[in-house]
Protein backbone atom coordinates (compact mmCIF):
# COMPACT_ATOMS: atom_id res chain seq x y z
CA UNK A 1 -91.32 -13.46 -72.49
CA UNK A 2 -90.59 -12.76 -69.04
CA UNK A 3 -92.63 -11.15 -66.44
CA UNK A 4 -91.11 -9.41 -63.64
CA UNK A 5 -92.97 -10.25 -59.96
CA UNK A 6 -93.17 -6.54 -59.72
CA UNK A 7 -94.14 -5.73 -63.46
CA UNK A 8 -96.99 -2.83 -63.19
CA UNK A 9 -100.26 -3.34 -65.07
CA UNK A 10 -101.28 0.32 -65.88
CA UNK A 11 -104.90 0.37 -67.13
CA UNK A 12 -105.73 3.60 -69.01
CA UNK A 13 -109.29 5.08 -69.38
CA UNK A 14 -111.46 2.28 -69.32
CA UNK A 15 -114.43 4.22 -68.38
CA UNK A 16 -118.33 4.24 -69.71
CA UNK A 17 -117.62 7.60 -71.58
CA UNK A 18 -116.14 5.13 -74.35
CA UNK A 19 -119.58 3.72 -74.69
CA UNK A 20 -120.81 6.75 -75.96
CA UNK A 21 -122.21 6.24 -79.73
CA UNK A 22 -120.42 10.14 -80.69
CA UNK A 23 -117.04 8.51 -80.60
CA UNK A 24 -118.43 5.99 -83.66
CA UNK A 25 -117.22 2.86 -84.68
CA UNK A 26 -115.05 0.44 -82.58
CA UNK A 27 -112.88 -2.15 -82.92
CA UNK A 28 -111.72 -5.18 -80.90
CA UNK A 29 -115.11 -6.01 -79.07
CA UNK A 30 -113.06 -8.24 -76.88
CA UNK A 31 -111.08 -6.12 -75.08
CA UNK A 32 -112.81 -5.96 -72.12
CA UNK A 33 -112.65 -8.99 -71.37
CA UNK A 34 -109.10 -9.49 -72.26
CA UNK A 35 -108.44 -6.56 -69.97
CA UNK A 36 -110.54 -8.62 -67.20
CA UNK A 37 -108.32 -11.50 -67.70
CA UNK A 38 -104.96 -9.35 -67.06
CA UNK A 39 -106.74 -7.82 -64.39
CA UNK A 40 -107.39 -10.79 -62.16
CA UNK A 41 -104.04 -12.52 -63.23
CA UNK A 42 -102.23 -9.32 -61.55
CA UNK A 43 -104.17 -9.26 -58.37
CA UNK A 44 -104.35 -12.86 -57.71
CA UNK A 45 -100.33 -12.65 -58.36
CA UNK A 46 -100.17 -9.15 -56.45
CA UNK A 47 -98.46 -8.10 -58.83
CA UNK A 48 -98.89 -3.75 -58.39
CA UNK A 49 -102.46 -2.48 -60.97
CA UNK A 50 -102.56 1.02 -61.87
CA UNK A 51 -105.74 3.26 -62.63
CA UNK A 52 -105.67 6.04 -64.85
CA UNK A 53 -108.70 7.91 -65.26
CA UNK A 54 -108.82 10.63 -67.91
CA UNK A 55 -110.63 13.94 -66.30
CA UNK A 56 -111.76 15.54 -69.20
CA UNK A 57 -111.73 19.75 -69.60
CA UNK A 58 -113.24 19.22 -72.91
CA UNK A 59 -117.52 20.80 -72.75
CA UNK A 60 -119.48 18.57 -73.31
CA UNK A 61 -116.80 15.61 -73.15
CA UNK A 62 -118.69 11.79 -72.22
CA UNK A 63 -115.06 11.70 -69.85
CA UNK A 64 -115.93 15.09 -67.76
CA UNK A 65 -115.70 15.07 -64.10
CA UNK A 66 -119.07 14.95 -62.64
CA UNK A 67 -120.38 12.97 -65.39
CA UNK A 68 -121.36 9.64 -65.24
CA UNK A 69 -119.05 8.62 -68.08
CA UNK A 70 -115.86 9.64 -66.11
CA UNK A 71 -117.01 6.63 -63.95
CA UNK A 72 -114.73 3.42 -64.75
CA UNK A 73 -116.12 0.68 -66.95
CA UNK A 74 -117.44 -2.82 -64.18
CA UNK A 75 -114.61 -4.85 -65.66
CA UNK A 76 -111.90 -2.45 -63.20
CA UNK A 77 -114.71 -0.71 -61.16
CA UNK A 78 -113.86 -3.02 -58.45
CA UNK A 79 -111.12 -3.90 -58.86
CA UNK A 80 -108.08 -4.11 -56.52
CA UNK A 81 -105.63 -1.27 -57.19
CA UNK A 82 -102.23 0.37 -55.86
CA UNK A 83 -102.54 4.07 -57.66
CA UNK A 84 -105.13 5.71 -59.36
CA UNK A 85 -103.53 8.49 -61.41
CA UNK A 86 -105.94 11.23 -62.83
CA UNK A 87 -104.91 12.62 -66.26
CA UNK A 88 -106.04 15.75 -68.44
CA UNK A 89 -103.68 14.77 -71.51
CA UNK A 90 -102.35 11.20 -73.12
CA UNK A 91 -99.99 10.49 -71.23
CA UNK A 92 -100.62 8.87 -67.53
CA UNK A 93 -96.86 9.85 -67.44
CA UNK A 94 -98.63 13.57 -66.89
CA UNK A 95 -100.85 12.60 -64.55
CA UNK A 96 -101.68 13.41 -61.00
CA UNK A 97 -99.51 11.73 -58.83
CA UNK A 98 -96.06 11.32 -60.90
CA UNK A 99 -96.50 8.11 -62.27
CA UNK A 100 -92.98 7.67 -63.52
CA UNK A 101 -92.23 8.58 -59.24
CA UNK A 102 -94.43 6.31 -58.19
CA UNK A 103 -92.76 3.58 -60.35
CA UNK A 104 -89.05 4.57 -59.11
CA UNK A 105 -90.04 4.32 -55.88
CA UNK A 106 -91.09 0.70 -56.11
CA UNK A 107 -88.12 -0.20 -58.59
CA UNK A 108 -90.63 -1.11 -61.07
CA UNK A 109 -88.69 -1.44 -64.33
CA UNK A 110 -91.37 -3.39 -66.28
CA UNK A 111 -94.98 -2.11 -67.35
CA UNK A 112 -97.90 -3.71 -68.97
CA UNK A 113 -100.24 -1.02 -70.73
CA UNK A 114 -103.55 -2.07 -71.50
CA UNK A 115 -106.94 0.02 -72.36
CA UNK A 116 -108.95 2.95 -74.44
CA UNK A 117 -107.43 4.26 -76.71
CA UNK A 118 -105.03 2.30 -78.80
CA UNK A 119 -103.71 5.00 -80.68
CA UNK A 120 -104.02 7.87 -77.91
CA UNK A 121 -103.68 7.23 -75.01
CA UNK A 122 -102.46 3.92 -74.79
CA UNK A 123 -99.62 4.36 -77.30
CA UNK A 124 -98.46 7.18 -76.01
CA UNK A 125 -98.50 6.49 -72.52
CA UNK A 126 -96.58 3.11 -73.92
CA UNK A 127 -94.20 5.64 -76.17
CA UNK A 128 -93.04 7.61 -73.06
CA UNK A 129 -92.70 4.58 -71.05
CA UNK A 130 -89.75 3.31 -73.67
CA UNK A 131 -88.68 6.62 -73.50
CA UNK A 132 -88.15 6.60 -70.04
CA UNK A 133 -86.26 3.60 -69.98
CA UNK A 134 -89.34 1.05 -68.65
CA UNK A 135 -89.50 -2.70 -70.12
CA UNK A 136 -92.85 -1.66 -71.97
CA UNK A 137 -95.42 -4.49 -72.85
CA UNK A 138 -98.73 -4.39 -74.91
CA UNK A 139 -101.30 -6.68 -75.26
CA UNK A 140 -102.77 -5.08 -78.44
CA UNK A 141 -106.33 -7.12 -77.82
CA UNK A 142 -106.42 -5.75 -74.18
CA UNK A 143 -106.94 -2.23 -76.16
CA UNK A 144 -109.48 -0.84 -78.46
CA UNK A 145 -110.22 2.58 -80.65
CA UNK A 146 -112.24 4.31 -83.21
CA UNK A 147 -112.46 5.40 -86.58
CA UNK A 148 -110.79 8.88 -87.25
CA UNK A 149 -110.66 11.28 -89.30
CA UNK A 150 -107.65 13.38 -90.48
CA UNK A 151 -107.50 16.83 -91.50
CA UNK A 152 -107.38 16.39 -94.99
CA UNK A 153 -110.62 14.01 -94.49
CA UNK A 154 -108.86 10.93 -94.50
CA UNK A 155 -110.85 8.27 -92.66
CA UNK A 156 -108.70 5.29 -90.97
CA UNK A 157 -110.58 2.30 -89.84
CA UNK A 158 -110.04 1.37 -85.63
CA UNK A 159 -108.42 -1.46 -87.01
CA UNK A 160 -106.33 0.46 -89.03
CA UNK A 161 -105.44 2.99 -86.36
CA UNK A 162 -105.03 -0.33 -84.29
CA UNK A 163 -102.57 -1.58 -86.68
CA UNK A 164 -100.31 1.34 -87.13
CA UNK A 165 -100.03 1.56 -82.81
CA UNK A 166 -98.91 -1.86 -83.15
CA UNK A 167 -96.36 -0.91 -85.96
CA UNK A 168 -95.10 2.08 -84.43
CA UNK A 169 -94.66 0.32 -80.85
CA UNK A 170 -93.09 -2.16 -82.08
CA UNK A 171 -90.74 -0.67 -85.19
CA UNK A 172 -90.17 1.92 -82.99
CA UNK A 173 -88.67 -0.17 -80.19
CA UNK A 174 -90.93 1.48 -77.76
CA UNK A 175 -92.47 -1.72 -76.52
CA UNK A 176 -93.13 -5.15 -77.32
CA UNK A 177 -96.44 -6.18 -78.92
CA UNK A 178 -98.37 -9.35 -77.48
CA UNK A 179 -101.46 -10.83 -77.22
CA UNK A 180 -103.28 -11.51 -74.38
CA UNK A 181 -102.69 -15.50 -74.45
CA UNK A 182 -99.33 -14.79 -74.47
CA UNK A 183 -99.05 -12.35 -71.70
CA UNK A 184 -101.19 -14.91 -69.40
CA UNK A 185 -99.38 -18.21 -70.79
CA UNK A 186 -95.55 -15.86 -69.49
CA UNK A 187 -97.19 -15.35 -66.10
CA UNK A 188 -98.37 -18.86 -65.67
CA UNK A 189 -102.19 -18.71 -66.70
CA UNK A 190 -102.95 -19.78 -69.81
CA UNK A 191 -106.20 -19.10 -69.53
């Protein structure tokens, strides 16, 4: 795998809503610190790290502005960053600025999508990426989700769920799955 020196990490949501107990169970309790890992291998590289916060119109929503769960997780509180993009949907491709503009600008071609919510967020940020033409790239342990229900009461696991994203990403040709090891070991930290 190769990493462009301009490749964008794009870390979505990871805020202390997520910690909420009404979302229910989680997978993947390492992805935090998997998503730590990227983190400092992109700033010590200076390689460009985008934000995305989601700013949640929902009542009563753990993510609303002015709450202190639309605050970002410590692991990217901190951390270095080149855009912080504010979204009220999936997508940070329908965010506030233009992502996809932002990217262009820079001649950013490649993007590396880590964070909450596998299957929401995440996947479809990483969906409309390959859409748009971007080298997409997933480490699927830098991500986690929940249980869910369907509408015909259908319960998927967060591994399940986490499964599928992985499937569709990949079967799909929207991006290329990876774990985090193998992300690090193609930049040149193993760690």
């Amino acid at each position: 795998m190769q990493i462009d020196d301009n490749a964008a990490l794009i870390v979505i949501d990871v805020q202390k809503g997520f910690d909420d107990p009404g979302w229910g169970e989680r997978d993947n309790p390492g992805a935090e610190a998997n998503i730590g890992a990227i983190l400092a291998e992109w700033t010590d590289a200076d390689r460009p790290v985008v934000l995305v916060r989601h700013d949640s119109v929902a009542p009563d929503s753990p993510l609303d502005v002015g709450q202190p769960g639309n605050a970002f997780k410590p692991v990217v509180a901190d951390t270095r960053h080149d855009l912080l993009v504010t979204k009220q949907v999936n997508s940070a491709f329908y965010g506030d600025p233009d992502l996809h503009s932002w990217l262009g600008e820079r001649d950013i071609h490649q993007i590396v999508i880590v964070g909450i919510q596998t299957n929401m967020c995440v996947e479809t940020t990483a969906r409309m990426g390959g859409n748009l033409g971007y080298d997409v790239i997933v480490p699927l342990d830098a991500t986690h989700t929940f249980d869910l229900e369907g509408p015909d009461g259908t319960r998927l696991t967060a591994d399940e769920l986490t499964r599928a994203t992985a499937v569709n990403l990949h079967g799909g040709g929207f991006a290329r799955v990876v774990a985090t090891a193998d992300l690090l070991e193609a930049t040149g930290d193993p760690t």
